[in-house]
Protein backbone atom coordinates (compact mmCIF):
# COMPACT_ATOMS: atom_id res chain seq x y z
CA UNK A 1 177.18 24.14 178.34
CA UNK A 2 178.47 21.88 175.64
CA UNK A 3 181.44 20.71 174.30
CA UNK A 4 182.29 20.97 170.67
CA UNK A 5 182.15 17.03 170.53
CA UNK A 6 178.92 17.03 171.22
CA UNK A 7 177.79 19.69 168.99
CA UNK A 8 179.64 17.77 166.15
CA UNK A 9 177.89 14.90 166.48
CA UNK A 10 174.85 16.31 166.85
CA UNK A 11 175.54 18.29 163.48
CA UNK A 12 176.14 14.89 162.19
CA UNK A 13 172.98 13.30 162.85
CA UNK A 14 171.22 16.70 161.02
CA UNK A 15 173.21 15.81 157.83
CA UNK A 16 171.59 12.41 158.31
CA UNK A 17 167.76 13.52 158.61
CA UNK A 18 168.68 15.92 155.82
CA UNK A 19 170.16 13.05 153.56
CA UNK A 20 166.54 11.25 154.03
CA UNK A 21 164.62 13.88 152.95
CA UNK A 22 166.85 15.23 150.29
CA UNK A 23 166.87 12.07 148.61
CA UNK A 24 163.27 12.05 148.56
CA UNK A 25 162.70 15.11 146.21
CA UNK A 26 166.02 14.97 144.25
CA UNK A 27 165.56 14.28 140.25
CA UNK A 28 161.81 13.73 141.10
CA UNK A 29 158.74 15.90 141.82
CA UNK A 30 159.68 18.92 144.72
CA UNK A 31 156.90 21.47 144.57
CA UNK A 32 159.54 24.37 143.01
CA UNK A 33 158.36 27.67 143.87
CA UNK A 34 159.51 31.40 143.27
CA UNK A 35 160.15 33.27 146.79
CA UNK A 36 159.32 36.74 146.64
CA UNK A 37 162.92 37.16 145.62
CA UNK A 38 162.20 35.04 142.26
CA UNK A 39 164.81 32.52 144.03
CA UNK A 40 163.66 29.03 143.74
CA UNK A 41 162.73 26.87 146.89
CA UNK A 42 161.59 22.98 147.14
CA UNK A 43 159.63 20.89 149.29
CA UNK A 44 162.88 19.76 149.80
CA UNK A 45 164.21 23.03 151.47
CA UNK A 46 161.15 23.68 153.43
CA UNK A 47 160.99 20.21 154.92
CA UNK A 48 165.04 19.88 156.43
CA UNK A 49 164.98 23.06 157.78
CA UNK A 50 161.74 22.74 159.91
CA UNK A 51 163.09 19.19 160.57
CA UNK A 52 166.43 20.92 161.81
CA UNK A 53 164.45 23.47 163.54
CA UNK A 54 162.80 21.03 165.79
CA UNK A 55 165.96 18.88 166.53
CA UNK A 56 167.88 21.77 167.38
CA UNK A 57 165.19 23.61 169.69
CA UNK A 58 164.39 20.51 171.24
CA UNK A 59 168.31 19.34 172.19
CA UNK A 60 169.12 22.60 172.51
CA UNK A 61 166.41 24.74 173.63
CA UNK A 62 168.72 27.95 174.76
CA UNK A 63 170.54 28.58 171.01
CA UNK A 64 169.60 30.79 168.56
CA UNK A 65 168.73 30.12 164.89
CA UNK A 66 169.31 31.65 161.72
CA UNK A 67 168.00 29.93 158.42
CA UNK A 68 167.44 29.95 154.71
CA UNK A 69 163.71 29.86 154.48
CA UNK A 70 162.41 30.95 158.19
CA UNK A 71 162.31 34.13 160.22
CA UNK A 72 165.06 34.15 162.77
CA UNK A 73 164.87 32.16 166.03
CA UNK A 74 166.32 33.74 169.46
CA UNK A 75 169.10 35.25 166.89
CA UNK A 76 170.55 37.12 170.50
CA UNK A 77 171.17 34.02 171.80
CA UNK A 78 175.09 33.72 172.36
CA UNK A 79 175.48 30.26 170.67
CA UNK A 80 173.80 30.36 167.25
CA UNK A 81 173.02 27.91 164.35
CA UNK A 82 173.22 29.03 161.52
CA UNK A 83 171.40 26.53 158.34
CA UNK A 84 171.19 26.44 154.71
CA UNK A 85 168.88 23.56 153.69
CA UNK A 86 169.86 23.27 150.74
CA UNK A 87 172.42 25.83 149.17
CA UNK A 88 172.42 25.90 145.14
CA UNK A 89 168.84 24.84 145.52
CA UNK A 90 169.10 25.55 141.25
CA UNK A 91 171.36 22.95 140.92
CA UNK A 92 169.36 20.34 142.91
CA UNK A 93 166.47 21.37 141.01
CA UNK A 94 168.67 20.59 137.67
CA UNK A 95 169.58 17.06 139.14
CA UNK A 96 172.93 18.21 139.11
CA UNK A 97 174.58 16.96 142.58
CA UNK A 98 176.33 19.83 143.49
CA UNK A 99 174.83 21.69 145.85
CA UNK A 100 175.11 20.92 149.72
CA UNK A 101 173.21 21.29 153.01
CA UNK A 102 175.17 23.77 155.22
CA UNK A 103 174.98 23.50 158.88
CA UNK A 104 177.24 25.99 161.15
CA UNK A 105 177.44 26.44 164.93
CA UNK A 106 178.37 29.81 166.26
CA UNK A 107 179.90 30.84 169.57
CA UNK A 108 179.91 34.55 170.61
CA UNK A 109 179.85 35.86 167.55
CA UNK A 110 182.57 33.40 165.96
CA UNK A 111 181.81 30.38 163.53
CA UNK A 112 183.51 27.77 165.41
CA UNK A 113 182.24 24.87 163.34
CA UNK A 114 180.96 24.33 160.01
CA UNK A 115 179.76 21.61 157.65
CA UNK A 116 179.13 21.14 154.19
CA UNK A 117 176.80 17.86 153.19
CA UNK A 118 176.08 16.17 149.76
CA UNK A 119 173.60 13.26 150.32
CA UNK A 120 174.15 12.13 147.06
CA UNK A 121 177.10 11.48 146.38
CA UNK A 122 177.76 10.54 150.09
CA UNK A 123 180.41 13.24 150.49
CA UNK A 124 180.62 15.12 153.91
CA UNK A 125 182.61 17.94 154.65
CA UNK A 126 182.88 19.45 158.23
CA UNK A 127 185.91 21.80 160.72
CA UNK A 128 186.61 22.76 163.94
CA UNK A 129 190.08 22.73 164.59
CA UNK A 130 190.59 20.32 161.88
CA UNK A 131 189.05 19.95 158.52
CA UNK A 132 187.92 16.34 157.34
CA UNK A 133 186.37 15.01 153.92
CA UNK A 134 184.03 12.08 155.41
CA UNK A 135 187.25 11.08 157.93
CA UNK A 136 190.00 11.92 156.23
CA UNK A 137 191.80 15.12 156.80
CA UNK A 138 192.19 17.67 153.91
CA UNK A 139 194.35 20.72 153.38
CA UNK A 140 194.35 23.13 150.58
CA UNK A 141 196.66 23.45 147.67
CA UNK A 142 199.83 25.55 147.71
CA UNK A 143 198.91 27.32 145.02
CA UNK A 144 201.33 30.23 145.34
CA UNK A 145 201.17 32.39 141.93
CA UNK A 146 197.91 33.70 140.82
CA UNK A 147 199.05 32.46 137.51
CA UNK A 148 198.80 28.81 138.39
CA UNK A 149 195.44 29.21 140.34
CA UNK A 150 191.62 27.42 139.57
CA UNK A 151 189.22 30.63 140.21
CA UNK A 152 185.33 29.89 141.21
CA UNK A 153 182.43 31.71 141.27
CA UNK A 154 178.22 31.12 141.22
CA UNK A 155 177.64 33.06 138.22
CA UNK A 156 178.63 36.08 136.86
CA UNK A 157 175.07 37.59 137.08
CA UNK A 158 175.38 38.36 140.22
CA UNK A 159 178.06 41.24 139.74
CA UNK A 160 176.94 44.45 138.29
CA UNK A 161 178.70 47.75 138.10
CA UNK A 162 182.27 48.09 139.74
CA UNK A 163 181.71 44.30 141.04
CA UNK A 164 181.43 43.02 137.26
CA UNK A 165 185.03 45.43 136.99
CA UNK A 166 186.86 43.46 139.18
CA UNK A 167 185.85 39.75 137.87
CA UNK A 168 186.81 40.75 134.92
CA UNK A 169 189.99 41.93 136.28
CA UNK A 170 190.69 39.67 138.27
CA UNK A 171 190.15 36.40 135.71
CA UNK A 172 192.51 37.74 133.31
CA UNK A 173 195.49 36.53 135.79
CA UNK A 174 194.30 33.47 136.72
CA UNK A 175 194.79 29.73 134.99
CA UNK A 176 192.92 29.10 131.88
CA UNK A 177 192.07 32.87 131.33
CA UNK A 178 192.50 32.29 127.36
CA UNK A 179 189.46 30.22 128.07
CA UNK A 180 187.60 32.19 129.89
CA UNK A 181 189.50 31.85 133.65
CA UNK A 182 186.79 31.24 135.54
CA UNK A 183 184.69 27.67 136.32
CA UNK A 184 180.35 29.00 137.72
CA UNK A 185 178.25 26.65 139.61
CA UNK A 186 178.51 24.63 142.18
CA UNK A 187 177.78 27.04 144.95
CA UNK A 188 179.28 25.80 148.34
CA UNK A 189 180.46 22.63 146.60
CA UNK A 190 183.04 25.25 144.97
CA UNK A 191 184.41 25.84 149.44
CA UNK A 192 184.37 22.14 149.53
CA UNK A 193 186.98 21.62 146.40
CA UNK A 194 189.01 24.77 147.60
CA UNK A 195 189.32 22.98 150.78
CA UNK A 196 190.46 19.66 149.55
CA UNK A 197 193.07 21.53 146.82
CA UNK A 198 191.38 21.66 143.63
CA UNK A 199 190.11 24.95 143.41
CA UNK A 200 192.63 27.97 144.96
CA UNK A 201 189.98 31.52 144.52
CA UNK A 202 186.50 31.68 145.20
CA UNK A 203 185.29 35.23 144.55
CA UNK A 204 181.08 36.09 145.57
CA UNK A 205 179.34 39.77 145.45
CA UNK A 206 176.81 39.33 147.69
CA UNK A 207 176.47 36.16 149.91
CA UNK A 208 173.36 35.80 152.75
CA UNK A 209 174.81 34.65 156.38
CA UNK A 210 173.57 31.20 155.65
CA UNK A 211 174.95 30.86 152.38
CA UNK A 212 178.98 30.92 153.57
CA UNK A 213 179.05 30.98 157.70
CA UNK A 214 179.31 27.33 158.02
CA UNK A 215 182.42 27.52 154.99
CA UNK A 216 184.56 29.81 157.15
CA UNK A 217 185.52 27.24 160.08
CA UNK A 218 186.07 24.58 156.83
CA UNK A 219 188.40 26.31 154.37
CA UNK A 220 190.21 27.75 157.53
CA UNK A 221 191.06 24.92 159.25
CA UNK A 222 192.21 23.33 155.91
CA UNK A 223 194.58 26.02 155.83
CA UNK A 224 192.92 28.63 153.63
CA UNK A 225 191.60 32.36 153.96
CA UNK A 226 187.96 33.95 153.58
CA UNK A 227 187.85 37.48 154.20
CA UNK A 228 185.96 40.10 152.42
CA UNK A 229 187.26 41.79 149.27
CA UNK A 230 189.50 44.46 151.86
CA UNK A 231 191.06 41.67 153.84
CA UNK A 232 188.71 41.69 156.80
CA UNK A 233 187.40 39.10 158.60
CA UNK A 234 183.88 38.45 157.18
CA UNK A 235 180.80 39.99 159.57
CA UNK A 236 177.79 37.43 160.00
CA UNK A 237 175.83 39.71 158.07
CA UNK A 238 174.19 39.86 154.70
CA UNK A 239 175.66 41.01 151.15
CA UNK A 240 178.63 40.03 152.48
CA UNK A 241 181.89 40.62 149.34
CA UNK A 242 183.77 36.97 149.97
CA UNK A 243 186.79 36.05 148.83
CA UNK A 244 188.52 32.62 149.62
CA UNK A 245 191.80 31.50 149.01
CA UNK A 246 194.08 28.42 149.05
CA UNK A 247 196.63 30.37 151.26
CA UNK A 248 197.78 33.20 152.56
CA UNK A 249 200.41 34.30 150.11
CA UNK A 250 197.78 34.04 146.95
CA UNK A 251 195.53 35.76 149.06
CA UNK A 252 197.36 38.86 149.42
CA UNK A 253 197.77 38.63 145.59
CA UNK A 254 194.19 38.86 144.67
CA UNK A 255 193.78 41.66 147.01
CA UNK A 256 196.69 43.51 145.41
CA UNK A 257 194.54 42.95 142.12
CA UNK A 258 190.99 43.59 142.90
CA UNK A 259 191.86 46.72 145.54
């Protein structure tokens, strides 16, 4: 059994092995590749996930793993990472430094700690009980009209059908909507501004475990709200509807709006 201290710092010390290899493939050669998905993956992406793989079997040989690029790993297993190499691998690929490695430990069933690291720009994001930007704590903005809020999203390619509906609807309350309403990109750098009080909404389709399980323990403990787009608590399972919000109050709005 181990404390959450110790699983912080060991999360720590992936970020660092990730930042090493990251560095070596960003804005120069990374072996790009279509997955059978047509998503891109790097050299990059291959490399700190089998890196993580071996650190975390070999410290922790008893937990589970669920990752981007691999087949599951003991997935049963009551404590459970769950790794993104490198989420918004398009970005990376673009040189743009917005995209993140995401690293979350889960307990039972529960994301208990997650966190979000740009090797770039040096940036570090990470929860449990309390939600720090390198060491400084962050909260959310009180962003309490829909009217005043900074609404996020990958790209609106990935809604179709009744999905693409509710974007639409949804934008046309939010701030800036004469402009369009709504800043893509940036993937899970979008759950790192949210948490720090520059964005408020963050609305996805269809997000993979890896892609927001390590966000939840983050935006929550900053004082924000993920659910799905009913309100629930989001399942660890894939095409999972997110929505995150700054707080509880706007979050009730958007549901009132997109339900």
């Amino acid at each position: 059994m181990h404390d959450i201290n110790t699983i912080i710092q060991f999360a720590h010390h992936l970020a660092d092995v990730a930042n090493d290899i990251t560095k070596k493939y960003y804005r120069l050669p990374n072996g790009e590749v279509a997955k059978l998905d047509n998503s891109p993956v790097t050299l990059a992406d291959q490399q700190i996930e089998l890196a993580w793989r071996q650190l975390i079997k070999k410290n922790f040989p008893s937990h589970g793993i669920i990752g981007e690029e691999y087949d599951d790993y003991q997935a049963n297993a009551n404590n459970i990472w769950i790794i993104d190499p490198i989420d918004g691998t398009s970005s990376f690929i673009a040189g743009k430094p917005i995209f993140g490695n995401l690293i979350a430990f889960v307990k039972s069933g529960s994301p208990i700690f997650g966190m979000i690291n740009q090797p770039i720009t040096n940036e570090r994001w990470f929860a449990s009980d309390v939600a720090y930007f390198n060491q400084q704590k962050i909260t959310t903005r009180n962003c309490l009209n829909i009217a005043d809020a900074t609404l996020c999203s990958t790209s609106p390619y990935f809604f179709f059908d009744n999905d693409r509906l509710v974007l639409d609807k949804l934008t046309k309350y939010t701030k800036y909507q004469q402009i369009g309403g709504i800043t893509y990109g940036g993937d899970c750098y979008n759950y790192a501004c949210l948490a720090m009080g520059f964005v408020d909404i963050i609305i996805e389709p269809g997000l993979k475990i890896c892609d927001f399980a390590a966000i939840i323990p983050i935006i929550t403990a900053a004082g924000g709200v993920v659910s799905d787009w009913q309100g629930n608590p989001l399942k660890l399972q894939a095409n999972a509807k997110l929505l995150a919000c700054a707080n509880q109050q706007l979050h009730q709005q958007v549901l009132s709006i997109i339900n």
